[in-house]
Protein backbone atom coordinates (compact mmCIF):
# COMPACT_ATOMS: atom_id res chain seq x y z
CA UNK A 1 28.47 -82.57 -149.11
CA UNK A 2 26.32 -85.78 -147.53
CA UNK A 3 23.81 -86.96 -150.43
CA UNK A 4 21.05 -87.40 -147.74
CA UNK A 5 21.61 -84.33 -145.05
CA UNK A 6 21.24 -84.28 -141.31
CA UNK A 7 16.74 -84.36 -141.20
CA UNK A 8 16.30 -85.79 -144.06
CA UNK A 9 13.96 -89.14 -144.59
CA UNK A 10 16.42 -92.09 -145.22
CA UNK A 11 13.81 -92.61 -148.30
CA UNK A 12 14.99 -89.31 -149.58
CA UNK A 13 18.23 -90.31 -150.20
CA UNK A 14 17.81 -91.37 -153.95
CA UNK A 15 15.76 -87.60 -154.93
CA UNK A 16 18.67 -86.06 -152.78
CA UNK A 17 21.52 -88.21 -155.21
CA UNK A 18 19.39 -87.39 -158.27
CA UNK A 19 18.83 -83.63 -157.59
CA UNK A 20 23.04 -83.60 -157.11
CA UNK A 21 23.41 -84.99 -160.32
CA UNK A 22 20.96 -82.66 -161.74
CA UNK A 23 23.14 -79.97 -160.15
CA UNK A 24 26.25 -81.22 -161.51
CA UNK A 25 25.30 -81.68 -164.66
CA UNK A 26 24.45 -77.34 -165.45
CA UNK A 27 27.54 -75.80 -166.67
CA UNK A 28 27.57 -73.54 -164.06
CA UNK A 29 28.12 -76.16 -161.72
CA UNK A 30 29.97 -78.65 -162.75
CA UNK A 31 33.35 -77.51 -162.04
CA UNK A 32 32.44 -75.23 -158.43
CA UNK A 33 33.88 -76.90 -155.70
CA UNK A 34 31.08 -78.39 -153.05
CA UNK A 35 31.31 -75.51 -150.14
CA UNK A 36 29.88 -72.98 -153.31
CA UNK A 37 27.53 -75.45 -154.53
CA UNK A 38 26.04 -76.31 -151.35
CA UNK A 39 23.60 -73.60 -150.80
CA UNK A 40 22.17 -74.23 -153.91
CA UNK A 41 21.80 -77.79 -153.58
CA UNK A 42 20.06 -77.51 -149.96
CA UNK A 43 17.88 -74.68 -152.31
CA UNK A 44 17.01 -76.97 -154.69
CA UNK A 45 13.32 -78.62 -155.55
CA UNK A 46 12.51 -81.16 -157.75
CA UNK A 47 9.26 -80.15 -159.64
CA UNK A 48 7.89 -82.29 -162.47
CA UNK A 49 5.58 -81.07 -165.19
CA UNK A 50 3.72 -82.30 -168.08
CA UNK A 51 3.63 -81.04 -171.51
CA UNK A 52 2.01 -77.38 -172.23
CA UNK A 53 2.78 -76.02 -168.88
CA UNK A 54 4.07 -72.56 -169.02
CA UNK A 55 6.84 -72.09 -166.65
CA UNK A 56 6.65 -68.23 -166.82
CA UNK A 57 5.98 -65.02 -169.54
CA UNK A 58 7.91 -62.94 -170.66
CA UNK A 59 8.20 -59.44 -168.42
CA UNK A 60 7.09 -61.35 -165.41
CA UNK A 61 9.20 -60.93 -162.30
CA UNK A 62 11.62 -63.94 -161.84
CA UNK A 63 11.50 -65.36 -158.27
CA UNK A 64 12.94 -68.67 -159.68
CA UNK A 65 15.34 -70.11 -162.15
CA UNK A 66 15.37 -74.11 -163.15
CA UNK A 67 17.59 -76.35 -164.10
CA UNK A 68 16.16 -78.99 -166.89
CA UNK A 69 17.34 -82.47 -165.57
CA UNK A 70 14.93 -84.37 -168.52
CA UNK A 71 12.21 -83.28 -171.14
CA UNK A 72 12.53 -79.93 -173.18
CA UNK A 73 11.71 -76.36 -172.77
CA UNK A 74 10.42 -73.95 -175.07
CA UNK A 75 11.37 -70.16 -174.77
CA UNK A 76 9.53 -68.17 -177.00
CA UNK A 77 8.81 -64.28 -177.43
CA UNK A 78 4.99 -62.93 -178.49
CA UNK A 79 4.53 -60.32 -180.41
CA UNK A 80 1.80 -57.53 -179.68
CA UNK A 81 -0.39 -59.36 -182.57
CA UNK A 82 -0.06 -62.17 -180.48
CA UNK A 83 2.67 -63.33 -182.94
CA UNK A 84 4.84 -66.36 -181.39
CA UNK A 85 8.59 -66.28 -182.07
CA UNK A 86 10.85 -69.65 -180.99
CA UNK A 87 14.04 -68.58 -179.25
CA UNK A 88 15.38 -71.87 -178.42
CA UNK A 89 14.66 -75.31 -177.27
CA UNK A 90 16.39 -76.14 -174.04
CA UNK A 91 16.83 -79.89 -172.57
CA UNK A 92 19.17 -81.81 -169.62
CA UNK A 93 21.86 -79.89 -168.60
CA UNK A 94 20.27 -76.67 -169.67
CA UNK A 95 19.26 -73.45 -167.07
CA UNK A 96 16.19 -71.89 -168.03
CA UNK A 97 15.37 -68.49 -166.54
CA UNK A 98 19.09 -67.61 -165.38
CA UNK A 99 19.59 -64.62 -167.34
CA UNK A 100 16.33 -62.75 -165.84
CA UNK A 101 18.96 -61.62 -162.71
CA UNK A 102 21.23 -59.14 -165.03
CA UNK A 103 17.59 -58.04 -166.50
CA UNK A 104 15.87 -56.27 -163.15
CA UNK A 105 14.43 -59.35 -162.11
CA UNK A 106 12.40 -59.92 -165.04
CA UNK A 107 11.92 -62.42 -167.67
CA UNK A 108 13.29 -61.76 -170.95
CA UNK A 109 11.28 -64.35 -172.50
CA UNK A 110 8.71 -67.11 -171.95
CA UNK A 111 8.82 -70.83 -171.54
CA UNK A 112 6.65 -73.24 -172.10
CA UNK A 113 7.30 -77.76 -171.10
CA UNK A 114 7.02 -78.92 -175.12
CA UNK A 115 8.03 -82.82 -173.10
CA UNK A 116 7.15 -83.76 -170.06
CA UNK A 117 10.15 -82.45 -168.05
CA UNK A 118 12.03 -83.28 -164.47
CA UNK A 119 13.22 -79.51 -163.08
CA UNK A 120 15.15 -78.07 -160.17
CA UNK A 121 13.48 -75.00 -159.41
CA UNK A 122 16.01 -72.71 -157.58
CA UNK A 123 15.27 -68.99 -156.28
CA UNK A 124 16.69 -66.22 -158.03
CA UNK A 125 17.88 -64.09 -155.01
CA UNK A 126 19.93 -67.30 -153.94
CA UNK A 127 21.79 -66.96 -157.20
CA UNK A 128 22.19 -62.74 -157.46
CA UNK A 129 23.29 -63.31 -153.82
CA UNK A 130 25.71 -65.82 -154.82
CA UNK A 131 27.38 -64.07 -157.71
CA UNK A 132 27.62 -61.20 -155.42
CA UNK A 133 29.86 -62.67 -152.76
CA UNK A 134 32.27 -65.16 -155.36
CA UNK A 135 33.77 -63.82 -157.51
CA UNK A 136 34.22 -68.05 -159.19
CA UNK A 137 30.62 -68.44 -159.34
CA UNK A 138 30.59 -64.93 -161.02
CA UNK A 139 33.35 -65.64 -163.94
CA UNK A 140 31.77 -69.02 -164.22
CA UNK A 141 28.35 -67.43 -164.62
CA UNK A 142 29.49 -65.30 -167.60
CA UNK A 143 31.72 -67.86 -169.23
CA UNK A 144 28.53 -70.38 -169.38
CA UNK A 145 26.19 -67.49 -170.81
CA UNK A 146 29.14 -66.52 -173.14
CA UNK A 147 29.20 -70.26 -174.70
CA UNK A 148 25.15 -70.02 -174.76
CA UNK A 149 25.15 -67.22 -177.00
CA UNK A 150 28.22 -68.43 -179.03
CA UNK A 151 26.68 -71.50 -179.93
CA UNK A 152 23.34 -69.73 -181.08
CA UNK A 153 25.52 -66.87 -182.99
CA UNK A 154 27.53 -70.44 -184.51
CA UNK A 155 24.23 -71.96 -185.70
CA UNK A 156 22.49 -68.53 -187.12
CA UNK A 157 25.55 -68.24 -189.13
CA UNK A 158 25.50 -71.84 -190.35
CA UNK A 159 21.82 -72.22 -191.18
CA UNK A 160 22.41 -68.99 -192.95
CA UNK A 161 24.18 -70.98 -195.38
CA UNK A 162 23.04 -74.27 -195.48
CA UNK A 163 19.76 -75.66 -197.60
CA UNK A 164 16.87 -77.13 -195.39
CA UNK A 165 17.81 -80.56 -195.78
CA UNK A 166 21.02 -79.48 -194.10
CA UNK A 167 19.57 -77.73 -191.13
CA UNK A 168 17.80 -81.16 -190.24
CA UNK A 169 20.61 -82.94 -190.50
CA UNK A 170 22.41 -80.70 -188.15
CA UNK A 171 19.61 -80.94 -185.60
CA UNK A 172 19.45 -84.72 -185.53
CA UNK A 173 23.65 -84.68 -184.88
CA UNK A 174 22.81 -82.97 -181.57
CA UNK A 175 20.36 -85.47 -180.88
CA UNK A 176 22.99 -88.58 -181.33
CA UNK A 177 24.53 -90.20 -178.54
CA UNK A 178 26.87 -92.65 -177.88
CA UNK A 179 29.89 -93.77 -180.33
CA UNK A 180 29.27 -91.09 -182.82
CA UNK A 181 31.52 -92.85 -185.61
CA UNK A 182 28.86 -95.15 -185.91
CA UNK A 183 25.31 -95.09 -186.28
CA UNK A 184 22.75 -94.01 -183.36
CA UNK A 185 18.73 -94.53 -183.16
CA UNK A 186 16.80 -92.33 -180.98
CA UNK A 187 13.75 -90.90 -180.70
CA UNK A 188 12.37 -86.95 -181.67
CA UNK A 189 12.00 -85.16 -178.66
CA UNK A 190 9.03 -83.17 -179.57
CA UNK A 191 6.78 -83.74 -182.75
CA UNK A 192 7.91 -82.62 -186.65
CA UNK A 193 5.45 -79.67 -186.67
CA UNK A 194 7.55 -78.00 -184.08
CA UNK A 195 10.48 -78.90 -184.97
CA UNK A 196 10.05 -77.73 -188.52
CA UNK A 197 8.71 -74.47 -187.15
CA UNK A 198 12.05 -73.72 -184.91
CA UNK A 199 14.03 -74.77 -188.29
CA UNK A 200 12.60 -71.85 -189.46
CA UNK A 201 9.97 -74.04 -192.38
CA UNK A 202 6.71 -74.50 -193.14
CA UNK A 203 5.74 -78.43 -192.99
CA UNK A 204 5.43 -78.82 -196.56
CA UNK A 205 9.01 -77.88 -196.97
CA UNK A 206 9.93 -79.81 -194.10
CA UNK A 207 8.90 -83.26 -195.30
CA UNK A 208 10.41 -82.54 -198.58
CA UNK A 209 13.70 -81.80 -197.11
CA UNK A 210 13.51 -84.79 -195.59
CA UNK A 211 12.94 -86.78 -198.02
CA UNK A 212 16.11 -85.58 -199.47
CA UNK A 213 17.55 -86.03 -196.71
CA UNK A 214 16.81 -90.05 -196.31
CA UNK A 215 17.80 -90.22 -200.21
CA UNK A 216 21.70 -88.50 -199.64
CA UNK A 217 22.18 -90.09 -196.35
CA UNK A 218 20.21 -93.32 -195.81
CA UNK A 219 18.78 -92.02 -192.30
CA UNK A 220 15.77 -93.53 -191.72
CA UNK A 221 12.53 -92.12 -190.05
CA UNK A 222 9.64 -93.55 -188.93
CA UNK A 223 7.33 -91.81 -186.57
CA UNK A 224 9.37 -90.58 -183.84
CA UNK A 225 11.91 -93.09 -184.58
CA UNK A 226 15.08 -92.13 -186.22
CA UNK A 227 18.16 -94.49 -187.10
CA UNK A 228 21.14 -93.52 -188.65
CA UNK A 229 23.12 -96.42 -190.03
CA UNK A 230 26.34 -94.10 -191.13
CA UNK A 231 26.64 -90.95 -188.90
CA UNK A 232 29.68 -89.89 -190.60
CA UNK A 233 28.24 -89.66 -193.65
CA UNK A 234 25.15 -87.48 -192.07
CA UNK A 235 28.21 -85.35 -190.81
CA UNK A 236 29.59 -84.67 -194.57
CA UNK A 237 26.58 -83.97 -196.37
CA UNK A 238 25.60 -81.43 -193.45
CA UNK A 239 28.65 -79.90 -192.89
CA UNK A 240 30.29 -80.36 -196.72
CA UNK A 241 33.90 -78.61 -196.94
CA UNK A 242 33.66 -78.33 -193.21
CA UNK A 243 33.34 -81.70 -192.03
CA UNK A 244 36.46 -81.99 -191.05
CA UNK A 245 35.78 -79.60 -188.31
CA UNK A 246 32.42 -81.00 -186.73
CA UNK A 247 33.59 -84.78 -187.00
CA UNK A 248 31.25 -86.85 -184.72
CA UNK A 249 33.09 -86.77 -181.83
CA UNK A 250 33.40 -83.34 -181.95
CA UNK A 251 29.29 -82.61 -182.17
């Protein structure tokens, strides 16, 4: 597969590289070979979209799904009080929308940019079609919806039975990069009211759990800016008797 086709502006070459890589880096495509992945990426747009945009509600008929290449999602449910409920927060590498082809067509839930994000928007019927005629894309589909819901199913059942403190600690793990063994500074993706919100806390409790937090670990947090000096230790107060199954370089 060329990274600039046949018709394509020579200047077009880089968005065409970038959208591939995009591509590549969705579960569902990582590992397809490039005759099955080709349709999609001559499908593929690049869309850009600042922060509050709502992608699509919930019950709405799906005529695209998206691929987050950078920024985060929101998907969120609303109750008929007008009640909102988080379901997840989605970033790079992420599909968004996916599932809405096994559900008539429709939405199961909404989404909403929380951070500026860079999307492939793909259509829907190129995917159903897809699935329909290989029978690889198919098994890989399910496999990469069947690790989806095991990792939310893992992390219900751990927050069930860790303290607040804990459940931060967890989140910021996902959020390290690099050597792991170390220590990692990075940035919050979207602001502490949120986040505290999809921990399932009120802010109050929040800040107080994080002040524990800075005092059992040394993390440090300033703004949006959080630096870890000892990751490994962040790993055993989060994880206690189990650290020795989510070492770092296992997160």
């Amino acid at each position: 597969m060329k990274a600039n086709p046949k018709g394509c502006p020579g200047q077009e070459s880089g968005h065409k590289e970038y959208s591939l890589g995009c591509l590549r880096g969705a579960s569902l495509f990582s590992n397809l070979a490039d005759k099955d992945i080709a349709c999609f990426y001559d499908a593929a747009q690049p869309r850009a979209f600042k922060k509050g945009k709502v992608l699509y509600l919930q019950d709405e008929p799906a005529e695209f799904f998206y691929i987050i290449c950078s920024g985060w999602i929101k998907l969120f449910h609303t109750s008929q009080e007008g009640e909102e409920a988080v379901v997840d927060m989605l970033t790079a590498g992420h599909m968004v929308g996916e599932s809405s082809i096994f559900e008539h067509d429709r939405h199961t839930s909404s989404a909403q940019v929380i951070e500026d994000v860079q999307l492939l928007s793909l259509p829907s019927a190129l995917l159903k079609e897809q699935i329909r005629l290989s029978t690889s894309l198919a098994f890989t589909m399910l496999s990469s919806m069947s690790r989806h819901h095991r990792r939310n199913y893992d992390e219900i059942a751990l927050n069930a039975m860790q303290s607040a403190p804990q459940r931060i600690g967890c989140f910021l793990l996902r959020l390290c990069t690099g050597d792991k063994k170390k220590s990692a500074v990075f940035h919050l993706p979207y602001d502490k009211a949120l986040l505290a919100y999809t921990l399932g806390m009120k802010s109050a409790t929040f800040s107080r759990a994080l002040n524990v937090l800075r005092v059992k670990t040394g993390l440090k947090v300033s703004g949006t800016r959080v630096e870890i000096n000892e990751v490994e230790r962040l790993v055993k107060f989060v994880y206690g008797s189990l650290a020795i199954k989510y070492m770092p370089e296992k997160l």
